[in-house]
C-alpha atoms as a PDB file:
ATOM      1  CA  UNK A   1      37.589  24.215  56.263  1.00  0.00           C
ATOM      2  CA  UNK A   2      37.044  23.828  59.984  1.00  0.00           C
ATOM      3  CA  UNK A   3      33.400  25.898  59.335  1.00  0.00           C
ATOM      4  CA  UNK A   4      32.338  23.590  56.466  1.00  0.00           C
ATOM      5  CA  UNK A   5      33.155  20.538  58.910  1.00  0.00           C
ATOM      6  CA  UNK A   6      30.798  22.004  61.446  1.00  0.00           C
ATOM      7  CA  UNK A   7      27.955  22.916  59.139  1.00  0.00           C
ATOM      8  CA  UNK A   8      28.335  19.367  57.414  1.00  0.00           C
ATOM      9  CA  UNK A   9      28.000  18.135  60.951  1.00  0.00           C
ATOM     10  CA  UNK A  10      25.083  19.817  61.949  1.00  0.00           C
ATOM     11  CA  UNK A  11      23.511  19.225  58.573  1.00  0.00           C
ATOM     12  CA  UNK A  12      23.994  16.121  59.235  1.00  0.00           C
ATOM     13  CA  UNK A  13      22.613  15.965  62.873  1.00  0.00           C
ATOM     14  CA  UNK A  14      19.659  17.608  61.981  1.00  0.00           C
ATOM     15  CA  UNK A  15      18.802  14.810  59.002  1.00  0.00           C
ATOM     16  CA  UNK A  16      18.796  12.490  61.623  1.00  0.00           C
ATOM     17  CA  UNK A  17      17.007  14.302  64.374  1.00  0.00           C
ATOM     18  CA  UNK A  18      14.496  14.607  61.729  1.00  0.00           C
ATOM     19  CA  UNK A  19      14.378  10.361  60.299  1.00  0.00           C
ATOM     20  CA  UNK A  20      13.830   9.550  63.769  1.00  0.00           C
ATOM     21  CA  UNK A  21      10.937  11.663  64.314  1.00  0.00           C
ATOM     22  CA  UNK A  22       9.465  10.437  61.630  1.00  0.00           C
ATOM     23  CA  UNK A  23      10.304   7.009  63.025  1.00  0.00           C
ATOM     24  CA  UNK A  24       8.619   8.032  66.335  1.00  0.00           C
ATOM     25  CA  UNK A  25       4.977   8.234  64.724  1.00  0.00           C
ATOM     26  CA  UNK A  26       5.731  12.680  63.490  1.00  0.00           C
ATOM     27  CA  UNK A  27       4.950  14.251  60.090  1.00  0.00           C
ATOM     28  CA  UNK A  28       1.554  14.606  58.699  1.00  0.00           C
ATOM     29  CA  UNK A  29      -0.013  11.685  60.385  1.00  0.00           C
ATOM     30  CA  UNK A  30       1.257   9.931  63.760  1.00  0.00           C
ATOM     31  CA  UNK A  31       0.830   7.972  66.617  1.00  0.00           C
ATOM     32  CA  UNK A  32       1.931  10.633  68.621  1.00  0.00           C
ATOM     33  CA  UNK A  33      -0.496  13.277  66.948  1.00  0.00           C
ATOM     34  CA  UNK A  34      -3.194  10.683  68.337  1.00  0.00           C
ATOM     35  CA  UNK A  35      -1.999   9.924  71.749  1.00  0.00           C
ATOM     36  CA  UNK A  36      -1.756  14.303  71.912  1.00  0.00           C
ATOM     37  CA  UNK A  37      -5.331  14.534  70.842  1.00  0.00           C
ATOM     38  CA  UNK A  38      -6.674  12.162  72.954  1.00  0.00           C
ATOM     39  CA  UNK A  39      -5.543  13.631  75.968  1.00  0.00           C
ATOM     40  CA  UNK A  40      -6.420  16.909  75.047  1.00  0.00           C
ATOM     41  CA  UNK A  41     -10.133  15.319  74.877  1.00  0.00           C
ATOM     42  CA  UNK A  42      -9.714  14.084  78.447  1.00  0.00           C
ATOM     43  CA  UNK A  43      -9.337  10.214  77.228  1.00  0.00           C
ATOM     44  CA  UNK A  44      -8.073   7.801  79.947  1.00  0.00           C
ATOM     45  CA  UNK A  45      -4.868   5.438  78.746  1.00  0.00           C
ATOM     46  CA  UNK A  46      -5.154   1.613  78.941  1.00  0.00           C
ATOM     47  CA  UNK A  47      -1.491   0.471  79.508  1.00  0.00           C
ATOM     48  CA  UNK A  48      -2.460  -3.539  78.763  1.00  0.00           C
ATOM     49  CA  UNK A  49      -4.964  -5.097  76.624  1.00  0.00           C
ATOM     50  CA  UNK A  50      -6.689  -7.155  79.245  1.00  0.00           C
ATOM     51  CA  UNK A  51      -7.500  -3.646  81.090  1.00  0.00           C
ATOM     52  CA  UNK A  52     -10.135  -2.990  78.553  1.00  0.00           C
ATOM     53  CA  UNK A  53     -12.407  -6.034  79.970  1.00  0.00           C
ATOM     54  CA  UNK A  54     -12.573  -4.120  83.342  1.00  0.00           C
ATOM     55  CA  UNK A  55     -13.604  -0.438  82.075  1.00  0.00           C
ATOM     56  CA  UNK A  56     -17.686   0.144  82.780  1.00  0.00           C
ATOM     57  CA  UNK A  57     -19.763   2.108  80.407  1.00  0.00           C
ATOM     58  CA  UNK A  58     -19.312   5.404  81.767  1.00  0.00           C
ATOM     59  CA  UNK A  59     -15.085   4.662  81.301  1.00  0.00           C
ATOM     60  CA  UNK A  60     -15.792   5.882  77.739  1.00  0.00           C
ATOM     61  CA  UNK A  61     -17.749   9.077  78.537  1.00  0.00           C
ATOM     62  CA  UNK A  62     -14.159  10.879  77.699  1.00  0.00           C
ATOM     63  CA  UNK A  63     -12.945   7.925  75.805  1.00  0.00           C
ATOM     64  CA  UNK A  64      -9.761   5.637  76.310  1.00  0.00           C
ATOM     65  CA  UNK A  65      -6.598   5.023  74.027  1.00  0.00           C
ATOM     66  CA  UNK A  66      -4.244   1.714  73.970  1.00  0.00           C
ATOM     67  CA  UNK A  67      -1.039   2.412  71.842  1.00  0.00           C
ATOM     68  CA  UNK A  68      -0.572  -1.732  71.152  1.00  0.00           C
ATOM     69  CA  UNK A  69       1.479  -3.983  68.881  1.00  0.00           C
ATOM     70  CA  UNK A  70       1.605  -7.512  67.220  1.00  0.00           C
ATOM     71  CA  UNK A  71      -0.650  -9.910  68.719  1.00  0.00           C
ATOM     72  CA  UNK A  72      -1.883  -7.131  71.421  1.00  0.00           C
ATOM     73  CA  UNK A  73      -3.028  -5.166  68.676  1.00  0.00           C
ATOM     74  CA  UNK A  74      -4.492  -7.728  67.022  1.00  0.00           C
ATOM     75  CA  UNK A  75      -6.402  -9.236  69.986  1.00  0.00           C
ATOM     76  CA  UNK A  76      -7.785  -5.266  70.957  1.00  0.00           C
ATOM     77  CA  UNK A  77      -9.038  -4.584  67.303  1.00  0.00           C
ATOM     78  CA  UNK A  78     -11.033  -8.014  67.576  1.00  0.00           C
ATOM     79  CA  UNK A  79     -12.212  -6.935  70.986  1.00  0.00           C
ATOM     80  CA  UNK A  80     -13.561  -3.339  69.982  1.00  0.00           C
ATOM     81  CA  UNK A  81     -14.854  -5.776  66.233  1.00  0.00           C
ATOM     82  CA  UNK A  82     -12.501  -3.381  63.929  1.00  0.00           C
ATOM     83  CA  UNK A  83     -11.923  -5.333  60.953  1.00  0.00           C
ATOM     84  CA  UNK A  84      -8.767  -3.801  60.120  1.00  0.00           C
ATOM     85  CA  UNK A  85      -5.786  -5.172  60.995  1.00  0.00           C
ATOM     86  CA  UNK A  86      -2.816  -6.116  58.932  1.00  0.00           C
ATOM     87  CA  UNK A  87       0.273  -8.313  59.685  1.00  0.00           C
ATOM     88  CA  UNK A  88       2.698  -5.490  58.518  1.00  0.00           C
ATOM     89  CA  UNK A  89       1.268  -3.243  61.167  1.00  0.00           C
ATOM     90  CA  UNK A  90       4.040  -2.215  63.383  1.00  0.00           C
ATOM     91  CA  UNK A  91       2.306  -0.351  66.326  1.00  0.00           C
ATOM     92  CA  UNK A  92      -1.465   1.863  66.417  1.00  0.00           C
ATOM     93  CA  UNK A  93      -2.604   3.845  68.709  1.00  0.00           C
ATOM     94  CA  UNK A  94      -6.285   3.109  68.889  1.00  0.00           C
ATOM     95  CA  UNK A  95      -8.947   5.877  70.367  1.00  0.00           C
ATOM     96  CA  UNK A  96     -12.078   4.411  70.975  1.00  0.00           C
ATOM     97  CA  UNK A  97     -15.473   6.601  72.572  1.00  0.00           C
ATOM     98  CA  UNK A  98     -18.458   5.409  73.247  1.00  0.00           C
ATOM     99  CA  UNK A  99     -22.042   6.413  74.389  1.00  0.00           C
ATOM    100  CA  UNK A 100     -25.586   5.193  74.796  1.00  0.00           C
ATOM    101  CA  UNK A 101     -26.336   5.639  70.804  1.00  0.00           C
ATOM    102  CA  UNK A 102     -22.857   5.132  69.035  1.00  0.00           C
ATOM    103  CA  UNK A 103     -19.325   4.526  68.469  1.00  0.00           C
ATOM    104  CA  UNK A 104     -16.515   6.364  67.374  1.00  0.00           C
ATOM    105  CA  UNK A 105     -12.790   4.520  67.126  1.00  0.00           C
ATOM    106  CA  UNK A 106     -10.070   6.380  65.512  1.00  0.00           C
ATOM    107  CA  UNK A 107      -7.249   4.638  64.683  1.00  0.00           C
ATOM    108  CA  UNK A 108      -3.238   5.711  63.659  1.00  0.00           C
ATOM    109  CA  UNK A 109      -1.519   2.858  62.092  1.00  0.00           C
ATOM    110  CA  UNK A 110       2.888   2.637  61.971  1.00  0.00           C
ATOM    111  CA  UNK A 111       3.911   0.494  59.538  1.00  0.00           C
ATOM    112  CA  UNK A 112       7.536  -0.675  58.456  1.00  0.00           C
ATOM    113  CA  UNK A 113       7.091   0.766  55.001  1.00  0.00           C
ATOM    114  CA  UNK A 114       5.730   3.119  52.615  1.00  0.00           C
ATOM    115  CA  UNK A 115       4.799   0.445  50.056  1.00  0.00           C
ATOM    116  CA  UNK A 116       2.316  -1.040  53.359  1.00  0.00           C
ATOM    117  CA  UNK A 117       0.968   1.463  54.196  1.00  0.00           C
ATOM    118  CA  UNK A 118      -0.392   2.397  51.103  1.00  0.00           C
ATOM    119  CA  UNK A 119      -1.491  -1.116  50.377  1.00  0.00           C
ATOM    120  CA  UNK A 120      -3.294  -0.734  53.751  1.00  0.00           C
ATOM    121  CA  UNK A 121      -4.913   2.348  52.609  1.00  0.00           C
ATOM    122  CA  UNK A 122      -5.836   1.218  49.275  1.00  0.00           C
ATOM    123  CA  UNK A 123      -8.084  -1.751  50.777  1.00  0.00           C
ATOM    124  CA  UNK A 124      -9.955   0.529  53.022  1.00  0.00           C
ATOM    125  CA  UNK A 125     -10.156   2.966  50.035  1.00  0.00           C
ATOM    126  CA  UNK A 126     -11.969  -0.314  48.381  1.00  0.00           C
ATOM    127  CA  UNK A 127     -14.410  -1.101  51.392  1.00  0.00           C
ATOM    128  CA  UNK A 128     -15.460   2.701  51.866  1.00  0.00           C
ATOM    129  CA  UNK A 129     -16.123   2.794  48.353  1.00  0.00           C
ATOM    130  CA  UNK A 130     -18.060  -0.332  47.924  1.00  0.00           C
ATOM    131  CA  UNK A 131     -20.276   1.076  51.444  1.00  0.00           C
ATOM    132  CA  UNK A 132     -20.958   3.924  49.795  1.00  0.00           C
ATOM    133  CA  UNK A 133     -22.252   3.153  46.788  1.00  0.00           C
ATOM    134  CA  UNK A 134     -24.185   0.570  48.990  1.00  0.00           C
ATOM    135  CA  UNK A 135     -25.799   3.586  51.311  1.00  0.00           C
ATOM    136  CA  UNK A 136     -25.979   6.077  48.460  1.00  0.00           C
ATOM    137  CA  UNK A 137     -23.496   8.100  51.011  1.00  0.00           C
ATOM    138  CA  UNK A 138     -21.599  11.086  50.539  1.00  0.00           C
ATOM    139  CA  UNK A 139     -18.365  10.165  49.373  1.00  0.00           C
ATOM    140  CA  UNK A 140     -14.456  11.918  48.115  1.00  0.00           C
ATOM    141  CA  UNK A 141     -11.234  10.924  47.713  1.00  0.00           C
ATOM    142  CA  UNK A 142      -8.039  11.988  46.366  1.00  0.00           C
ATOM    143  CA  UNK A 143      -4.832  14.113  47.694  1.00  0.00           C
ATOM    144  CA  UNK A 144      -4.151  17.157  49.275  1.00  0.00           C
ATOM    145  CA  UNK A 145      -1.508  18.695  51.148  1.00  0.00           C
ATOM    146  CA  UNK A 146       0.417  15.530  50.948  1.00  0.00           C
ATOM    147  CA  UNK A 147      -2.341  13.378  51.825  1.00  0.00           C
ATOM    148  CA  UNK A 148      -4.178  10.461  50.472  1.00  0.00           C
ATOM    149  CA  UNK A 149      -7.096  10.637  51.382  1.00  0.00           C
ATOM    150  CA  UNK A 150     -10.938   8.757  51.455  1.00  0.00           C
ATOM    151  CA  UNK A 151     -13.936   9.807  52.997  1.00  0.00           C
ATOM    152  CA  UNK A 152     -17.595   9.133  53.231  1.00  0.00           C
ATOM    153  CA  UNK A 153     -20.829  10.202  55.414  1.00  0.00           C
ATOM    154  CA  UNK A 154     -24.107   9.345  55.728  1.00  0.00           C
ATOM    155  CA  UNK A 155     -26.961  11.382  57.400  1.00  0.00           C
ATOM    156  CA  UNK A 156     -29.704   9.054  57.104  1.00  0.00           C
ATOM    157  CA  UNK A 157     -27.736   6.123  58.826  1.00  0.00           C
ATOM    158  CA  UNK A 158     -25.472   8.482  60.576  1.00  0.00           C
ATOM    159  CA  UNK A 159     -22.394   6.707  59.797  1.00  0.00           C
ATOM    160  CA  UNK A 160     -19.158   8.292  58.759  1.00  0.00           C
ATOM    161  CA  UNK A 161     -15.851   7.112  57.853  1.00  0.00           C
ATOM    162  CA  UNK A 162     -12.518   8.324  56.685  1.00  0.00           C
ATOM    163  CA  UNK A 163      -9.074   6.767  55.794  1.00  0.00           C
ATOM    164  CA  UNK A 164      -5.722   8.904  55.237  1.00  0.00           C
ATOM    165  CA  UNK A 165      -2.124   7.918  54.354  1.00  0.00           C
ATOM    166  CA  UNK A 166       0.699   9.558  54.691  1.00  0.00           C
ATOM    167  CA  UNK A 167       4.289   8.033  53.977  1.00  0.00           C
ATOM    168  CA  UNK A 168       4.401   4.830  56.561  1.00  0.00           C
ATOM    169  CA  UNK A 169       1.413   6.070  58.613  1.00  0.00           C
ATOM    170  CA  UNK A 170      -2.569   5.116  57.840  1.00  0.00           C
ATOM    171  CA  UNK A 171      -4.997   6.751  59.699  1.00  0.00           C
ATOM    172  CA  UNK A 172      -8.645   5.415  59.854  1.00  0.00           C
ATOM    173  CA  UNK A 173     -11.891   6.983  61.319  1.00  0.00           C
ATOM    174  CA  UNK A 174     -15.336   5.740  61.911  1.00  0.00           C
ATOM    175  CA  UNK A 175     -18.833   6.759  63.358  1.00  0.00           C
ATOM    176  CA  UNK A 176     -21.444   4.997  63.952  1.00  0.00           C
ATOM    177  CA  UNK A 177     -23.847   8.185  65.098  1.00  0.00           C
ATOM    178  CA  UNK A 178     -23.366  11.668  64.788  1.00  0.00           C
ATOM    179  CA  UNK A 179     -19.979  12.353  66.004  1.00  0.00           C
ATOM    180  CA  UNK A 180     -18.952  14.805  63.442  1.00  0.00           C
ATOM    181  CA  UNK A 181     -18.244  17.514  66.640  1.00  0.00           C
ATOM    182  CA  UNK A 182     -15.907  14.553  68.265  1.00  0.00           C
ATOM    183  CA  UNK A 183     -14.112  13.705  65.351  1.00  0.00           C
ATOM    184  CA  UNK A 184     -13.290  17.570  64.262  1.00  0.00           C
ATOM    185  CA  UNK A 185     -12.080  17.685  67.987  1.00  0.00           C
ATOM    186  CA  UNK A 186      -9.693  14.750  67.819  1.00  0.00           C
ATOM    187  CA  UNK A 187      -8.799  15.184  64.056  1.00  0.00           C
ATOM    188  CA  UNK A 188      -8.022  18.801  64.957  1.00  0.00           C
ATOM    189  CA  UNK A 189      -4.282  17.887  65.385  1.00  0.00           C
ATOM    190  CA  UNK A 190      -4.191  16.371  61.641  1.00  0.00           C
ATOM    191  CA  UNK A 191      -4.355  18.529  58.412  1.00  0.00           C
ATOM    192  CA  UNK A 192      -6.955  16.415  56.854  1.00  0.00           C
ATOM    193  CA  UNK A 193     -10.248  16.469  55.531  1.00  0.00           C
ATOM    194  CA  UNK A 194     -12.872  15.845  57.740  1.00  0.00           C
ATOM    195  CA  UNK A 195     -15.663  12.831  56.870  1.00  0.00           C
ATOM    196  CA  UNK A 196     -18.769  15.274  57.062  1.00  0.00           C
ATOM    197  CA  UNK A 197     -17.091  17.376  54.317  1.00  0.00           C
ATOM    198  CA  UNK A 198     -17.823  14.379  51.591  1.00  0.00           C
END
């Protein structure tokens, strides 16, 4: 009896180990999958929102990352003219990189709930549709490996974009310029379909 205690314990433990990591931004898509990636790619981290106004040009040669919240969030999205924000955003981490021709801002959205997230999703979903029938750009979307996924490219205009969902998490890329070698280096840590693959 003693042994079934114990195992019911553990099994118990290890539920929970496992809901908070999921709280903390793990599973398929993540804030901390993000934050890990940018690193790796030798991005600088802005601590405060009003830190971004003092970066130079050549700041974003590696690119920077802000992991921001509520009005913060809100206030940086405006500043770096990304459209998509939401009131039932808990946190993002936002990964923005920059050079003389382009922009690239990847962006891993928390939110409270599943039902958000994928309302989130859906919207973008819309938009990217809508662009590329506009563009006559390459375009996909659908599900795989527990995935939602939608994604679209564009050689002539060299824009890309791609949105993914994933329980509570929403993850949104997009390139203005060829970047496709930038964003298979930061989207490395995902299991997701990359936006030159439309």
């Amino acid at each position: 009896m003693k042994n079934v205690k114990k195992l019911a314990a553990v099994a118990m433990a290890l539920t929970m180990a496992f809901n908070l990591v999921g709280c903390a931004g793990g599973g398929k898509l993540g804030e901390s999958k993000l934050k890990s990636a940018a690193k790796k790619f030798g991005a600088e981290q802005i601590k405060d929102v009003d830190d971004f106004d003092d970066l130079e040009e050549d700041d974003f040669e590696d690119g920077v990352y802000i992991t921001a919240s509520g009005d913060d969030l809100k206030e940086f999205l405006e500043r770096i003219d990304s459209c998509y924000y939401d009131k039932s955003i808990n946190t993002a981490t936002v990964f923005v990189y920059l050079d003389s021709s382009g922009d690239l801002i990847i962006i891993d959205y928390t939110f409270s709930s599943k039902k958000d997230a994928e309302a989130f999703f859906d919207g973008i979903r819309d938009e990217f549709e809508d662009l590329s029938s506009v563009l006559y750009a390459d375009h996909d979307d659908g599900e795989e490996n527990g995935i939602n996924y939608c994604i679209m490219h564009d050689s002539f205009y060299e824009m890309s974009g791609g949105a993914y969902q994933s329980n509570n998490n929403v993850l949104v890329v997009y390139a203005l310029d060829d970047f496709d070698d930038e964003i298979e280096d930061v989207l490395g840590v995902y299991d997701v379909i990359l936006p030159e693959d439309a």
